[in-house]
N, C-alpha and C. Protein backbone atom coordinates (compact mmCIF):
# COMPACT_ATOMS: atom_id res chain seq x y z
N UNK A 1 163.22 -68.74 -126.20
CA UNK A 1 162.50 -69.86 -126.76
C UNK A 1 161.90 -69.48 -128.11
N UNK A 2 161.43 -68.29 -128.39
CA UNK A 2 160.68 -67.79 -128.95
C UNK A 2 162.13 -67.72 -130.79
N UNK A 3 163.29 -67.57 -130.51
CA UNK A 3 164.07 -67.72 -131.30
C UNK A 3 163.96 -68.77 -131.77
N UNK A 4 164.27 -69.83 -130.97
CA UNK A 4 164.35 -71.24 -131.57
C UNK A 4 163.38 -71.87 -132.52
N UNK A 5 162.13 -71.44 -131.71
CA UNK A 5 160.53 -71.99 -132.81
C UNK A 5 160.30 -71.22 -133.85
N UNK A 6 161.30 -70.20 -134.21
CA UNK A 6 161.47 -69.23 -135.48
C UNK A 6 162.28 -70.60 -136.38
N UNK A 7 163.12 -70.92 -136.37
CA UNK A 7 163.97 -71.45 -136.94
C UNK A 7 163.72 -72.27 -138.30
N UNK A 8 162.48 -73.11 -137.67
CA UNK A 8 162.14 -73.87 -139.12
C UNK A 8 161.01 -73.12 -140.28
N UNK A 9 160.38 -72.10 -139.07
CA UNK A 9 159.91 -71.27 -140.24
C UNK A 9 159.88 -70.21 -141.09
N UNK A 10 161.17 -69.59 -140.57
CA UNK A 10 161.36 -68.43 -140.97
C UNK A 10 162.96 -68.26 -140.93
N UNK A 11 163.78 -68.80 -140.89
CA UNK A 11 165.31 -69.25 -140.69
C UNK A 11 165.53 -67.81 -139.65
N UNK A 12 167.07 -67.63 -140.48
CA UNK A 12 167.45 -67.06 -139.40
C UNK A 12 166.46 -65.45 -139.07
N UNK A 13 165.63 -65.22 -139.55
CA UNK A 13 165.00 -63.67 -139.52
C UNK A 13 164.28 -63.55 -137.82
N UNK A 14 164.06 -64.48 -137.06
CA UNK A 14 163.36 -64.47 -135.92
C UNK A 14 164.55 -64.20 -134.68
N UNK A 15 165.80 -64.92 -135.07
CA UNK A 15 166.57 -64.89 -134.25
C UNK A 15 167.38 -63.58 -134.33
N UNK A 16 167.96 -63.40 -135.25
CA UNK A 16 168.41 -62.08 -135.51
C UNK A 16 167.61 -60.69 -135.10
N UNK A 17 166.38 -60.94 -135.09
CA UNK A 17 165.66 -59.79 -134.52
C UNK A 17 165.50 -59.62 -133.20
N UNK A 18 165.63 -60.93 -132.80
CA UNK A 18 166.08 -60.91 -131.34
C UNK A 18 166.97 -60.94 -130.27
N UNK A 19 167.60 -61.47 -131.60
CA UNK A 19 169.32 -60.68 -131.09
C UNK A 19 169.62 -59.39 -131.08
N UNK A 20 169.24 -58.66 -132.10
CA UNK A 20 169.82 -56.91 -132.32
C UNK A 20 168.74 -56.02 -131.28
N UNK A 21 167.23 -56.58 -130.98
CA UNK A 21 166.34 -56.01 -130.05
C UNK A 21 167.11 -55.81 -128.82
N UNK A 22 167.57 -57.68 -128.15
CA UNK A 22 167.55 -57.97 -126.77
C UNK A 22 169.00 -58.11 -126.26
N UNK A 23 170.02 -57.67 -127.70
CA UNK A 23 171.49 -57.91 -126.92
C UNK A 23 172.31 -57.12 -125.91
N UNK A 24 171.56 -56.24 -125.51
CA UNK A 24 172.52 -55.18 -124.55
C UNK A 24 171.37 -55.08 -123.27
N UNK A 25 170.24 -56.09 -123.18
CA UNK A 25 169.10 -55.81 -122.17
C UNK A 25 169.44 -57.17 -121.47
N UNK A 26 169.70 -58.08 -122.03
CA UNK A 26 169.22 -59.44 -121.18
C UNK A 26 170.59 -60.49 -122.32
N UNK A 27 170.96 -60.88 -121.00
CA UNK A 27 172.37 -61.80 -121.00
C UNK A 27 171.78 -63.16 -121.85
N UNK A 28 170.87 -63.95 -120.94
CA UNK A 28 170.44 -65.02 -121.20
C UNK A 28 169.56 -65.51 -122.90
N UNK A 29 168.41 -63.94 -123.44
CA UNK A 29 167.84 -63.97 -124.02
C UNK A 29 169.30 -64.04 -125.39
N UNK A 30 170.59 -63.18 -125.20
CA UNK A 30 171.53 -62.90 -126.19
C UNK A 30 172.01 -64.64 -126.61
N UNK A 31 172.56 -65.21 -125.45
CA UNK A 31 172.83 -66.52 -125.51
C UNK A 31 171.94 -67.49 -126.04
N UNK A 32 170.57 -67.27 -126.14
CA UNK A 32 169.85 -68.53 -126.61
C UNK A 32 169.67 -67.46 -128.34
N UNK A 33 169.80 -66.34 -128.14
CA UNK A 33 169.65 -65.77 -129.57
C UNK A 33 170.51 -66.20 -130.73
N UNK A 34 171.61 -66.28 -130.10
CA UNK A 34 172.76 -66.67 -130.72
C UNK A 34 172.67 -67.72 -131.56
N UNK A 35 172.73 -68.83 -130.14
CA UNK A 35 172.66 -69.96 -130.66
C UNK A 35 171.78 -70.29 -131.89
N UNK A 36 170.45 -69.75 -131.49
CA UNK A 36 169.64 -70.02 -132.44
C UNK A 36 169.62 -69.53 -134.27
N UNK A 37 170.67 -68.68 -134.00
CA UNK A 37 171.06 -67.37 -134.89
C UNK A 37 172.11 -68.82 -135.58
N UNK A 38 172.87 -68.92 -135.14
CA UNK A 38 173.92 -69.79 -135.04
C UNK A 38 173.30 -71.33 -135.94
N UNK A 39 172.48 -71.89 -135.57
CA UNK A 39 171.97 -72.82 -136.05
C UNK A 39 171.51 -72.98 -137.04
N UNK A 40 170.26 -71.77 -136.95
CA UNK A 40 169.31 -71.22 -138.96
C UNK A 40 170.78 -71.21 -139.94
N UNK A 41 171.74 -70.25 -139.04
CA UNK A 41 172.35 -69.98 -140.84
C UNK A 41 173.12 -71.24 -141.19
N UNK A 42 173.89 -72.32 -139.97
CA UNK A 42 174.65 -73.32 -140.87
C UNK A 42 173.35 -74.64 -141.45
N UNK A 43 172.36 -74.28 -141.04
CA UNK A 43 171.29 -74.91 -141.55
C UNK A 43 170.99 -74.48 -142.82
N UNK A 44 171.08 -73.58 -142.94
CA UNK A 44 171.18 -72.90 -144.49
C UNK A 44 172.16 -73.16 -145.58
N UNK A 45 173.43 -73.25 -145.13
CA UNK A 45 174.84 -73.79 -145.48
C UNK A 45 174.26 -74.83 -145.93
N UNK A 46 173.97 -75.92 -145.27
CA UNK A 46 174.23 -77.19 -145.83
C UNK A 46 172.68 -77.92 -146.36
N UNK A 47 172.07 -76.49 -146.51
CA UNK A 47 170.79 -76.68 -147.10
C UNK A 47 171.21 -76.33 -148.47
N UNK A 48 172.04 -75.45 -148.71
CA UNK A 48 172.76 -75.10 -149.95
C UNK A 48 174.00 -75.51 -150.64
N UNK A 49 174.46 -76.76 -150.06
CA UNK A 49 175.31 -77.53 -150.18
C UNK A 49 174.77 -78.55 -150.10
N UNK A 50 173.77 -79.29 -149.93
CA UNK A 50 172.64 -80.32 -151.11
C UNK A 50 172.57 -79.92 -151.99
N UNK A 51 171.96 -78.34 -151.86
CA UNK A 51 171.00 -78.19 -153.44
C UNK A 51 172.47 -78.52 -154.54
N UNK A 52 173.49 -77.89 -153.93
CA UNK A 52 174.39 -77.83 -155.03
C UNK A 52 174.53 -79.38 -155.53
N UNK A 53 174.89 -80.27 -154.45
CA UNK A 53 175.12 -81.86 -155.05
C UNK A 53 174.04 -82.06 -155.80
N UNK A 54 172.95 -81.90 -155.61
CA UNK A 54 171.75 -82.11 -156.34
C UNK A 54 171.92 -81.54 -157.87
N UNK A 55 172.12 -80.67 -157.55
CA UNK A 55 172.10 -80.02 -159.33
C UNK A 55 173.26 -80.63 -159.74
N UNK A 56 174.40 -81.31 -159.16
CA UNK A 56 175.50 -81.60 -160.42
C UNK A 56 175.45 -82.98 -160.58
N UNK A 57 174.40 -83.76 -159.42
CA UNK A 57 173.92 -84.93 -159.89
C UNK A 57 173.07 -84.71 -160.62
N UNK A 58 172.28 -84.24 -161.11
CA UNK A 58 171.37 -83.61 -162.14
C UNK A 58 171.64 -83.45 -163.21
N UNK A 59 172.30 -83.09 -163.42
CA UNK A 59 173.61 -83.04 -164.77
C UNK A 59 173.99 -84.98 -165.20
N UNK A 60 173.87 -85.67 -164.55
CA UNK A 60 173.61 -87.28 -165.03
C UNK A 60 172.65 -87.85 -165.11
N UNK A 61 172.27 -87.75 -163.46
CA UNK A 61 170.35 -88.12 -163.99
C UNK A 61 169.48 -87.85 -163.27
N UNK A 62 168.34 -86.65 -163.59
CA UNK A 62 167.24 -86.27 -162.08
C UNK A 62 167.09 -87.15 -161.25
N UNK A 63 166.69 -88.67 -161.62
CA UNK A 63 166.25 -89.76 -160.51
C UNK A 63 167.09 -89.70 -159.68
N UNK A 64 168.45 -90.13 -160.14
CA UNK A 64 169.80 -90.05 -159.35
C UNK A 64 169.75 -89.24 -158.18
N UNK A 65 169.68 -87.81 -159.04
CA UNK A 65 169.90 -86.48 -158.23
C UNK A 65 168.94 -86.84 -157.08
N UNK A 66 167.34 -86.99 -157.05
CA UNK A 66 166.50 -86.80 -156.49
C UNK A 66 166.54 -88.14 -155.01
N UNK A 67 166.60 -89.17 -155.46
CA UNK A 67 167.45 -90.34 -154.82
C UNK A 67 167.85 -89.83 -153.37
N UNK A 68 168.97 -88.96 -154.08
CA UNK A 68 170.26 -88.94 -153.14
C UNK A 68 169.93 -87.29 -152.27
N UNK A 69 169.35 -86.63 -153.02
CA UNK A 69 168.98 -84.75 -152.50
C UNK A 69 167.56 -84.94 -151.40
N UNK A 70 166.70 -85.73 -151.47
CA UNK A 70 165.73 -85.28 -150.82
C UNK A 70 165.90 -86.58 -149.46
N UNK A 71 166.37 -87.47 -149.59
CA UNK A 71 166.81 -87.74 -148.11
C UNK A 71 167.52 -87.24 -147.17
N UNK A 72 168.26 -86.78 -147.95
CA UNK A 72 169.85 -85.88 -146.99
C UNK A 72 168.99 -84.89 -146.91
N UNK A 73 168.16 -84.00 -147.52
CA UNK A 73 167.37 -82.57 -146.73
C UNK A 73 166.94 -82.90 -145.55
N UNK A 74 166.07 -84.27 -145.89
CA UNK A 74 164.87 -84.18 -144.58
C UNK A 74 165.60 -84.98 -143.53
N UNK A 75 166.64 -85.74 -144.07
CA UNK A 75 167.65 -86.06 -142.77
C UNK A 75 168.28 -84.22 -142.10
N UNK A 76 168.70 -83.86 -142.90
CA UNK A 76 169.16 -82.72 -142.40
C UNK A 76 168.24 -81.75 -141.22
N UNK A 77 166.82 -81.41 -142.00
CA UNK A 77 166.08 -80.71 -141.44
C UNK A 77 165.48 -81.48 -140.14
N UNK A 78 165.47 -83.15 -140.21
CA UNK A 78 165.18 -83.17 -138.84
C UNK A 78 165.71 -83.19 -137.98
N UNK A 79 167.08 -83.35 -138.01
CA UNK A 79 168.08 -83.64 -137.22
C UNK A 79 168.13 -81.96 -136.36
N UNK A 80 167.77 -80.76 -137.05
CA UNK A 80 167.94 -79.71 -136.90
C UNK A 80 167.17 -79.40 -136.09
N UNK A 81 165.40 -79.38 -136.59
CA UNK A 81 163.96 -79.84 -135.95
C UNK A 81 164.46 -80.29 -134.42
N UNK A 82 165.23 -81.47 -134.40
CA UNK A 82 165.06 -82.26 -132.90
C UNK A 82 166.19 -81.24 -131.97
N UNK A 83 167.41 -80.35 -132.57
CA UNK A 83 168.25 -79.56 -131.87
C UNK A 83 167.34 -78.36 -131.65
N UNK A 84 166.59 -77.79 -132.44
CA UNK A 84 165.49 -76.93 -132.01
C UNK A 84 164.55 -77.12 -130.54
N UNK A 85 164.05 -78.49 -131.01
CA UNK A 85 163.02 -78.71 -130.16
C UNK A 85 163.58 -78.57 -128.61
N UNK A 86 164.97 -79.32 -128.29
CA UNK A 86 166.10 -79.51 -127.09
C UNK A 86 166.11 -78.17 -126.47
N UNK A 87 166.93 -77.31 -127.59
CA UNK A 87 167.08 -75.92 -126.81
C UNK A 87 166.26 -75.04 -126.45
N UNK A 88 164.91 -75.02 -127.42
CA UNK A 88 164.01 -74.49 -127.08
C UNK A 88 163.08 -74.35 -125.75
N UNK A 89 163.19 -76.26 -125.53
CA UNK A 89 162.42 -77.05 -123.96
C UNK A 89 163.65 -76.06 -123.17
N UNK A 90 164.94 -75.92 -123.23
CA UNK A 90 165.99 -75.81 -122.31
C UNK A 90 166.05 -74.08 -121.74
N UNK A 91 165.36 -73.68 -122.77
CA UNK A 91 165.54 -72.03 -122.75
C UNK A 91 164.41 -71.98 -122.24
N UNK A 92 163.56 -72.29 -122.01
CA UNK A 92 161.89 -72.52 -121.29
C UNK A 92 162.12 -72.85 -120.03
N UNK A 93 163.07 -73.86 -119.84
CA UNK A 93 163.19 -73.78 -118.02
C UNK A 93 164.41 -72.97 -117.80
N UNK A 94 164.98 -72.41 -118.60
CA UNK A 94 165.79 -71.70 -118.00
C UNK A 94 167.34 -71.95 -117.65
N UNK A 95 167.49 -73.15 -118.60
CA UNK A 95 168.88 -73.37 -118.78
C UNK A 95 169.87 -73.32 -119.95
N UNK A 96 170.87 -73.32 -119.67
CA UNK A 96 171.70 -73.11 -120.85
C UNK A 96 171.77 -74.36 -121.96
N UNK A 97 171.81 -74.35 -123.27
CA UNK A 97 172.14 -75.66 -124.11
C UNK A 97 172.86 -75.47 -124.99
N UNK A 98 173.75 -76.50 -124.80
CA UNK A 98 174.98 -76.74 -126.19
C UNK A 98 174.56 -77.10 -127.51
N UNK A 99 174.52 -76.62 -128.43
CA UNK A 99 174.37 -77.57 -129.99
C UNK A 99 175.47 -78.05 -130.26
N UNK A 100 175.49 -79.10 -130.41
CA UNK A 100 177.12 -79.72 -130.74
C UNK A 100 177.39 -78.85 -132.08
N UNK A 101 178.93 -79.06 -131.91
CA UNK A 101 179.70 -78.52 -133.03
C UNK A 101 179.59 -78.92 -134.36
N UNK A 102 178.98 -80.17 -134.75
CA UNK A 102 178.89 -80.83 -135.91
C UNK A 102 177.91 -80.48 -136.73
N UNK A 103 176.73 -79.26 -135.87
CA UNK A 103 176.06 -79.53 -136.76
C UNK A 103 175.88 -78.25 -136.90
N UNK A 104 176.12 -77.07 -136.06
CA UNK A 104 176.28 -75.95 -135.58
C UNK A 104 177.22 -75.00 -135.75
N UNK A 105 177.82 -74.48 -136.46
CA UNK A 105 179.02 -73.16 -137.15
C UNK A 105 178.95 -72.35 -135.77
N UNK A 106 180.01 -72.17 -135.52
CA UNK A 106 179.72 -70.67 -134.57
C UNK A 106 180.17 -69.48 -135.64
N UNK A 107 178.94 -69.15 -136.11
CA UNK A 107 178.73 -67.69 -136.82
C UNK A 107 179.22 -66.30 -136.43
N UNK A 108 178.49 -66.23 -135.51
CA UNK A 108 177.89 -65.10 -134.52
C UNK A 108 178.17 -65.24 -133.40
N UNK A 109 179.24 -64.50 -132.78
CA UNK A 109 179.31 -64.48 -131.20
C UNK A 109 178.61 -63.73 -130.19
């Protein structure tokens, strides 16, 4: 759980540490590490694939750029926020959770 509520504040650095700590001790803790590992970085991807549209809409007109860049973030980041919040509740009771593929890279196995 403790991976997942890393996610929005510290990307992937919470999960990864708890992946390389807890991966050869505990099955379950590796699997929600992952995932969570899994999530920060394509959250990052396409946190950096705005910025980029942003800057080459920028190049015509900031308003433009700004328009179109800061909805798609905070669409992005919440959409991410609410897959956080899911797996996090899910790894707390103790079950397994899928992040769909769409929004989720499998990075890290």
């Amino acid at each position: 759980m403790l991976s997942y509520l890393g996610v929005p504040f510290l990307g992937p650095l919470v999960p990864l540490v708890t992946y390389l700590v807890k991966r050869h001790t505990s099955g379950f803790v590796r699997y929600h590490a992952v995932r969570a590992l899994n999530l920060s970085i394509s959250a990052l991807l396409y946190t950096f694939c705005v910025l980029i549209l942003g800057a080459m809409l920028a190049l015509d007109s900031l308003v433009f750029a700004l328009v179109i860049s800061v909805p798609l973030t905070a669409a992005l980041w919440l959409a991410v926020l609410g897959y956080v919040i899911r797996a996090a509740s899910s790894a707390n009771r103790g079950d397994s959770y899928q992040i769909p593929a769409w929004i989720c890279a499998t990075i890290v196995r």
